[in-house]
C-alpha atoms as a PDB file:
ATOM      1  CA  UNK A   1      12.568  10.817   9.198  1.00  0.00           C
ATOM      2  CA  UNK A   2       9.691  12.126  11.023  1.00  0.00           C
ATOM      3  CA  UNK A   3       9.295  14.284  14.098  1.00  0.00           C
ATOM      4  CA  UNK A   4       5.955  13.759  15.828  1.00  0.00           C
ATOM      5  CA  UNK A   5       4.327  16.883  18.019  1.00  0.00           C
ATOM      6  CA  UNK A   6       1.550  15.081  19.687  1.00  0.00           C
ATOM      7  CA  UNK A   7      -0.756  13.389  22.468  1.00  0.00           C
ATOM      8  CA  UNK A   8       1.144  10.084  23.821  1.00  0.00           C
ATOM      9  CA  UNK A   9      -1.589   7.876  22.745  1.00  0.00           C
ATOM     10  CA  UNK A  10      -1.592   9.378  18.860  1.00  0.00           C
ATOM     11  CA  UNK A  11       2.647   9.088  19.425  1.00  0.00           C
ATOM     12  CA  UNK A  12       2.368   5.681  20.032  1.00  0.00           C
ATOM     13  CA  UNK A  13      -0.704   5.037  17.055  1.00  0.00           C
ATOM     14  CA  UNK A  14       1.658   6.628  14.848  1.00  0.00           C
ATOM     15  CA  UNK A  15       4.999   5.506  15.619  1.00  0.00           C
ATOM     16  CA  UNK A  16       3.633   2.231  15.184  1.00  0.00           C
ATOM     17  CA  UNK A  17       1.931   3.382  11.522  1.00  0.00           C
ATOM     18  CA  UNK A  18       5.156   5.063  10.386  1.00  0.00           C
ATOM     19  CA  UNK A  19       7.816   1.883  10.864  1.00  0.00           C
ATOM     20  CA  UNK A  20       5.314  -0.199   9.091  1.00  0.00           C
ATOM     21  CA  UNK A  21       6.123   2.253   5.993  1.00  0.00           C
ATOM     22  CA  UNK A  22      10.263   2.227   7.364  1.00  0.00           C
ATOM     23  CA  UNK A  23       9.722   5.951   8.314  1.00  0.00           C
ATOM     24  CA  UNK A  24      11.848   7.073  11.641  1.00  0.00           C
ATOM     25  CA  UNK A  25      10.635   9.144  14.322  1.00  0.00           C
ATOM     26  CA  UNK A  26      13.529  11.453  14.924  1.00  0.00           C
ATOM     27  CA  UNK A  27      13.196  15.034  16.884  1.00  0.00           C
ATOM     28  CA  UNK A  28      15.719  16.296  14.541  1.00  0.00           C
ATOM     29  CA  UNK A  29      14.093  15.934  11.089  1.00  0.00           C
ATOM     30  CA  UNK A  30      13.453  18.909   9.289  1.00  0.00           C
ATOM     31  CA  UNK A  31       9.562  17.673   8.830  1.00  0.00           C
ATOM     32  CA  UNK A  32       6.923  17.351  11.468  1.00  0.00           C
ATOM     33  CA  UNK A  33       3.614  16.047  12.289  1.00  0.00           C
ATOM     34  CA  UNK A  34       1.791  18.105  14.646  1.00  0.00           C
ATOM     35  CA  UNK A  35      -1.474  17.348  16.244  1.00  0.00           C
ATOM     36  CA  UNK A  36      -3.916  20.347  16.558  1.00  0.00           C
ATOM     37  CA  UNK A  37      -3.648  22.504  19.373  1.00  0.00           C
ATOM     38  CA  UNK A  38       0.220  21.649  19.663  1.00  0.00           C
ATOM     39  CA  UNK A  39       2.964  24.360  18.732  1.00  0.00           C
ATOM     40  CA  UNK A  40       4.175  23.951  15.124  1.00  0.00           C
ATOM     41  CA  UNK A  41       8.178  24.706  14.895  1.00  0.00           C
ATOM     42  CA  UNK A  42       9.121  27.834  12.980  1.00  0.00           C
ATOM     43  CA  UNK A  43      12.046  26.170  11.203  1.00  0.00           C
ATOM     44  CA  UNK A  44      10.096  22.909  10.023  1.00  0.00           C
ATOM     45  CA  UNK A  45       7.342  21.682   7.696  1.00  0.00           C
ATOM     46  CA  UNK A  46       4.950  20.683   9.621  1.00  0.00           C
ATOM     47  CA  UNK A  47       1.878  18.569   8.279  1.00  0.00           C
ATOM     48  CA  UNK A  48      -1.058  19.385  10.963  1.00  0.00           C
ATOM     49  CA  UNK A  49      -3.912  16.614  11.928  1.00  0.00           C
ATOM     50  CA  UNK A  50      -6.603  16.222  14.169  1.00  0.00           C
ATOM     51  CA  UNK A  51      -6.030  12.801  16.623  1.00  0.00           C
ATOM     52  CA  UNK A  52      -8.944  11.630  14.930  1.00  0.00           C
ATOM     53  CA  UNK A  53      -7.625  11.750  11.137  1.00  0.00           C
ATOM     54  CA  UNK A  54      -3.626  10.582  12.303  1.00  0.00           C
ATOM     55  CA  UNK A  55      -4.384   7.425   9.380  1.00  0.00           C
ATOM     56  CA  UNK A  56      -4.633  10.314   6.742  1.00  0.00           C
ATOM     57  CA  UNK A  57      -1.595  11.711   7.739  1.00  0.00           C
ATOM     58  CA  UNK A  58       0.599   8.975   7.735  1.00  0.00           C
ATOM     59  CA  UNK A  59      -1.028   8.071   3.903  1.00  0.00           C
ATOM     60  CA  UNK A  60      -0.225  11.716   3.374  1.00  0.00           C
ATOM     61  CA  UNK A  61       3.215  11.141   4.326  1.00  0.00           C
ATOM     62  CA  UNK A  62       3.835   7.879   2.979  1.00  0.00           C
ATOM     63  CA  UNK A  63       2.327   9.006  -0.646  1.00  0.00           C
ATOM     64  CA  UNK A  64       4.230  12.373  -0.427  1.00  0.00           C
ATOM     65  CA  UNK A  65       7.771  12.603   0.825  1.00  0.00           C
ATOM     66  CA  UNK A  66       8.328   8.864   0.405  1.00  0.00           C
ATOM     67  CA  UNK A  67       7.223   8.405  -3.350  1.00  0.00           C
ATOM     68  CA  UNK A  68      10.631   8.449  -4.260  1.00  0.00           C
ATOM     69  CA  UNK A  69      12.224   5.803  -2.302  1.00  0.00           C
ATOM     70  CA  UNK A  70       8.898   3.520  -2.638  1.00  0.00           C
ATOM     71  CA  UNK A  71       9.732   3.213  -5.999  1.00  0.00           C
ATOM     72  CA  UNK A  72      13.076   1.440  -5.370  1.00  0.00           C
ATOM     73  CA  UNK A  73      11.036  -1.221  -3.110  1.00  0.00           C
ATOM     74  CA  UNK A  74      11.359  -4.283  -3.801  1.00  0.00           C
ATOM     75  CA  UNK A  75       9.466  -8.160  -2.595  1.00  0.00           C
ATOM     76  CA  UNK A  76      11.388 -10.590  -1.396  1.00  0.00           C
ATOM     77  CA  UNK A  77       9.230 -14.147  -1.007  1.00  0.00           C
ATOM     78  CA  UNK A  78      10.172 -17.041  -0.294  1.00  0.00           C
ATOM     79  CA  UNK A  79       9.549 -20.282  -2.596  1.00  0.00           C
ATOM     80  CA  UNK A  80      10.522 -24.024  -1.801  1.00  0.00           C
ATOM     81  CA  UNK A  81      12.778 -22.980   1.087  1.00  0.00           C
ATOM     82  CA  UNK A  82      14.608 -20.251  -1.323  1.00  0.00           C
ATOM     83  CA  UNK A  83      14.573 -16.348  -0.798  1.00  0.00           C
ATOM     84  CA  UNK A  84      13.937 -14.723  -4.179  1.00  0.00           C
ATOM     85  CA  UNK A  85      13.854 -10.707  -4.667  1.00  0.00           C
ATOM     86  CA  UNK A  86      11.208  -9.493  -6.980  1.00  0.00           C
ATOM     87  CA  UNK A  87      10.463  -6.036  -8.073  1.00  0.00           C
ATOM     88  CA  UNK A  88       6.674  -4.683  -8.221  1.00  0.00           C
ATOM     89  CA  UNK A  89       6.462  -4.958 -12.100  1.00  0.00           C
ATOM     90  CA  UNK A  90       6.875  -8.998 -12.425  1.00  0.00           C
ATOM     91  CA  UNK A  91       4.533  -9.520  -9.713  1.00  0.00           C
ATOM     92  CA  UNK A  92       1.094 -10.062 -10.879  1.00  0.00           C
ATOM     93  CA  UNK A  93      -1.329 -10.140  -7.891  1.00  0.00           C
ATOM     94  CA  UNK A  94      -0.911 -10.799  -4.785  1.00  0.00           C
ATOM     95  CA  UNK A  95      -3.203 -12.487  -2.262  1.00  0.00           C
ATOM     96  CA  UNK A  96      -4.545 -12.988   1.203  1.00  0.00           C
ATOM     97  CA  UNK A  97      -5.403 -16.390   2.720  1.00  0.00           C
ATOM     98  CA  UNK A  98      -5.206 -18.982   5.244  1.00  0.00           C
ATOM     99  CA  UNK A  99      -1.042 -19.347   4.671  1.00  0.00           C
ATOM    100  CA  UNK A 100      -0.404 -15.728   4.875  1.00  0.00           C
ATOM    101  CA  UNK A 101       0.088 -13.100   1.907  1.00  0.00           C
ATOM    102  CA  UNK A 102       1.259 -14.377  -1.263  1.00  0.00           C
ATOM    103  CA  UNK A 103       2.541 -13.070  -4.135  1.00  0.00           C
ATOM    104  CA  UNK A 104       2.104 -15.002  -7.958  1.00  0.00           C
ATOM    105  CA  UNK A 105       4.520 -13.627 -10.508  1.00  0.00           C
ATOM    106  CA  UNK A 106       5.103 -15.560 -14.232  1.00  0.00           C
ATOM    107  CA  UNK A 107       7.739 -17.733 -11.927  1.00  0.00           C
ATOM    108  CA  UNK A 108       6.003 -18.975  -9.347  1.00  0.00           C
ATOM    109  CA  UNK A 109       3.846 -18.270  -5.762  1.00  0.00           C
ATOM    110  CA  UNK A 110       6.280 -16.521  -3.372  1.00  0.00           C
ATOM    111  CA  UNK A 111       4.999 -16.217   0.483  1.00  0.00           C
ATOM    112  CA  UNK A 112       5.846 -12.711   1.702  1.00  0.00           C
ATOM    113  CA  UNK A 113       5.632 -10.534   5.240  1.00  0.00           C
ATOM    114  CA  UNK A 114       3.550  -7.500   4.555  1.00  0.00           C
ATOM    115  CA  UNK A 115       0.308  -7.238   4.659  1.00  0.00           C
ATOM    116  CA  UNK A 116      -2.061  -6.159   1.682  1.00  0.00           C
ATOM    117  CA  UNK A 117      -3.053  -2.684   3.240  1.00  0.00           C
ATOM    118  CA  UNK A 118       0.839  -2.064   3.132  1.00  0.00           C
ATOM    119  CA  UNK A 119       0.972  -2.988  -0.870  1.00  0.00           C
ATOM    120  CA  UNK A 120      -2.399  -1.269  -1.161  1.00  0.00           C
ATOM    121  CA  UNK A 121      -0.875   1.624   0.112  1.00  0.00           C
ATOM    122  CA  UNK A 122       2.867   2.078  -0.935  1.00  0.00           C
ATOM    123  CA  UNK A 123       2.378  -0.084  -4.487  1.00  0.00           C
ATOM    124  CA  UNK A 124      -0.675   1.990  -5.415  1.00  0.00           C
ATOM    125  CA  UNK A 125       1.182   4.254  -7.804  1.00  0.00           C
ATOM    126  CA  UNK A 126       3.245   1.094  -9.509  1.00  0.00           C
ATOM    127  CA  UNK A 127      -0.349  -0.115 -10.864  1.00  0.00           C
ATOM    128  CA  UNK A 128      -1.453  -2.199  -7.836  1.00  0.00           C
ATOM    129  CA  UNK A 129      -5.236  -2.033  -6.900  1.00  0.00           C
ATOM    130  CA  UNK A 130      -7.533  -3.785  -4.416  1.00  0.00           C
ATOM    131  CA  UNK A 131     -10.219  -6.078  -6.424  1.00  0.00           C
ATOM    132  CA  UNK A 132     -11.888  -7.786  -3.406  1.00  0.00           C
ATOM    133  CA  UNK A 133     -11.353  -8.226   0.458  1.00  0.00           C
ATOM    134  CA  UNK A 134      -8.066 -10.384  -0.117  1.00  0.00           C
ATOM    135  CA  UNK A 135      -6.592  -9.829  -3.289  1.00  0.00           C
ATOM    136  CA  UNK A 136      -4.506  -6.614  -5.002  1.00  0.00           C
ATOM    137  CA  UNK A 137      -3.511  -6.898  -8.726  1.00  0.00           C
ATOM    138  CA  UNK A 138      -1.166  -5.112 -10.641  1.00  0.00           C
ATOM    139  CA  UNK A 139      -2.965  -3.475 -13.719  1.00  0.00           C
ATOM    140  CA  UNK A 140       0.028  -3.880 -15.776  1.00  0.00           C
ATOM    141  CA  UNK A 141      -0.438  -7.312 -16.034  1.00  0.00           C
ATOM    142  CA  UNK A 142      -4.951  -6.974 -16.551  1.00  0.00           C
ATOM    143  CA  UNK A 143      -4.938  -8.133 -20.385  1.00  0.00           C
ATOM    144  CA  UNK A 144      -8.858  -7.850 -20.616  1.00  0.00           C
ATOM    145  CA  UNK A 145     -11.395  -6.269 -17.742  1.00  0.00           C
ATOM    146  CA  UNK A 146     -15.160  -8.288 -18.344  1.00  0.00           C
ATOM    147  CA  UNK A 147     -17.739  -7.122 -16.905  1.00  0.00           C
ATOM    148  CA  UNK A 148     -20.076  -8.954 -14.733  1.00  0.00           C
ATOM    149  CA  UNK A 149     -23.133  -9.873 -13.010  1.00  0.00           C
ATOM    150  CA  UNK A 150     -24.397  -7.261 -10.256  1.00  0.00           C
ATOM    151  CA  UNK A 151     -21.841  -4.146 -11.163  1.00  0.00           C
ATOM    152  CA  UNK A 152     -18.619  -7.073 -11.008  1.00  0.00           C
ATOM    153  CA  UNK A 153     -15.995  -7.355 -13.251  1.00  0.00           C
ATOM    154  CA  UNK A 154     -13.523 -10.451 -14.104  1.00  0.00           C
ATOM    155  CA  UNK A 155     -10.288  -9.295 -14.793  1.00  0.00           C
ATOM    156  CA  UNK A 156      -8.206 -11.790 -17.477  1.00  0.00           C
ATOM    157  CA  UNK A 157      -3.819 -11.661 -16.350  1.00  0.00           C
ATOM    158  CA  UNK A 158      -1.364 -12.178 -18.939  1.00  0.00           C
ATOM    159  CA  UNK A 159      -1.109 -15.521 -18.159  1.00  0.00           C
ATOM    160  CA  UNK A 160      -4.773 -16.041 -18.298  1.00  0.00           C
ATOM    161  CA  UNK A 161      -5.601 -16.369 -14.540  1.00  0.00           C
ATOM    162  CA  UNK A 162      -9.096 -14.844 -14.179  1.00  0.00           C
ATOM    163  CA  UNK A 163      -9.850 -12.505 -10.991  1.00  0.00           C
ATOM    164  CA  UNK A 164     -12.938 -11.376  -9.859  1.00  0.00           C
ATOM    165  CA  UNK A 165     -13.693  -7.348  -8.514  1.00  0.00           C
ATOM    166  CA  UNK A 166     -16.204  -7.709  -5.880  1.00  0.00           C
ATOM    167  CA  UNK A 167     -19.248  -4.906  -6.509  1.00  0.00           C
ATOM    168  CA  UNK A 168     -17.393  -2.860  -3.492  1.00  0.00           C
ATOM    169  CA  UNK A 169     -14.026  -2.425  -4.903  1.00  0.00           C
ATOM    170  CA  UNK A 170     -15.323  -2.549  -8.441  1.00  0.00           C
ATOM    171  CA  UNK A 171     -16.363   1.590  -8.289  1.00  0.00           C
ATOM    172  CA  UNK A 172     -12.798   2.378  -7.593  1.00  0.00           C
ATOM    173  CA  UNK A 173     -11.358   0.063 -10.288  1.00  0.00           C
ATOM    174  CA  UNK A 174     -14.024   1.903 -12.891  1.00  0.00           C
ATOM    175  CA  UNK A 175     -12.611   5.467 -11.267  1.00  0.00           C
ATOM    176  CA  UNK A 176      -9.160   4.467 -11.462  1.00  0.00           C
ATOM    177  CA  UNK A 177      -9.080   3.671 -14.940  1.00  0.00           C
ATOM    178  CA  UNK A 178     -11.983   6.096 -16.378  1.00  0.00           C
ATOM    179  CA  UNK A 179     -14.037   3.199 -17.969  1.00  0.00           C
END
C-alpha cells in the first residue's frame, strides 16, 4: 500500500502503473509518493518525483518495498483448456506474438495475461532478461551464450531451443552478466 501526494493527471498515470504491479493506493499507508512541489508528511516515507519521471518511481517502488512478495509470484497459463500454476524457475522464456504472451517451460507452451514489460520488470531479479523486442528468457535455463554476427548473440536453453539477442538488447545482456 501506497499513498500518492500528487497532480490528478500523475494520480491517475500512477494508480493505473501501481495495480498493474498489485500495489494499493491507500491514504493510510505509512509510505508515500509525493510529486515535487507537494507537502511531504512528517510521519511517512515519502519517495519524491518529478511528474515527468512518475515511471521511475513506480520501478523504484516495485524493485524496493515489493522484492519480497515478488518473489512468492507465481504464472498461471493456461494449456489445452487446463489452468496450470508455474513458478518463475521452470519457466524458460517467455514470448510475445500474434496469440498473446506465452510462456514455454520443459512441459509445455502456457498462454498467460501479463504483459512482457510486467515480467521484465518484477521477474528481473529471478534471472529473467529481455533478448529482443518480444521475447524475455530466464538465464537459469541459457546453457551456452554464442556470439554473433553484428554485436548478436544466440543463446542455446537447456532443452536446446536457440534464441537470438537482437544488437539493442545484446549490451545489457553483456552488462548483466560481465562477459
Amino acid at each position: 500500500m501506497v499513498q500518492l501526494l500528487c497532480s490528478n493527471r500523475i494520480y491517475d498515470k500512477l494508480r493505473q502503473e501501481l495495480a498493474k504491479y498489485r500495489i494499493e493506493v491507500d491514504p493510510d499507508s505509512g509510505l508515500a509518493l509525493v510529486e515535487r512541489g507537494y507537502d511531504q508528511p512528517a510521519d511517512k516515507l515519502c519517495l519524491v518525483f518529478d511528474a515527468i519521471d512518475y515511471m521511475d518511481a513506480v520501478k523504484l517502488l516495485v524493485s524496493g518495498v515489493r522484492a519480497d512478495l515478488l518473489s512468492l509470484d507465481t504464472l498461471t497459463g493456461l494449456s489445452d483448456n487446463k489452468f496450470a500454476v508455474l513458478e518463475p524457475r521452470e519457466v524458460l522464456y517467455l514470448e510475445a506474438g500474434s496469440d498473446g504472451i506465452l510462456a514455454y517451460s520443459p512441459s509445455g507452451r502456457y498462454s498467460v495475461k501479463d504483459t512482457l514489460h510486467y515480467y521484465e520488470t518484477s521477474w528481473a531479479a529471478k534471472g529473467f532478461i529481455r533478448i529482443n523486442k518480444s521475447q524475455l528468457v530466464n538465464l537459469l535455463h541459457v546453457k551456452e551464450i554464442i556470439p554473433w554476427f553484428n554485436s548478436r548473440y544466440v543463446l542455446r536453453l537447456d532443452n536446446g531451443v536457440e534464441l537470438e539477442v537482437s544488437k539493442m538488447f545484446s549490451k545489457k545482456l553483456r552488462t548483466t552478466l560481465k562477459m
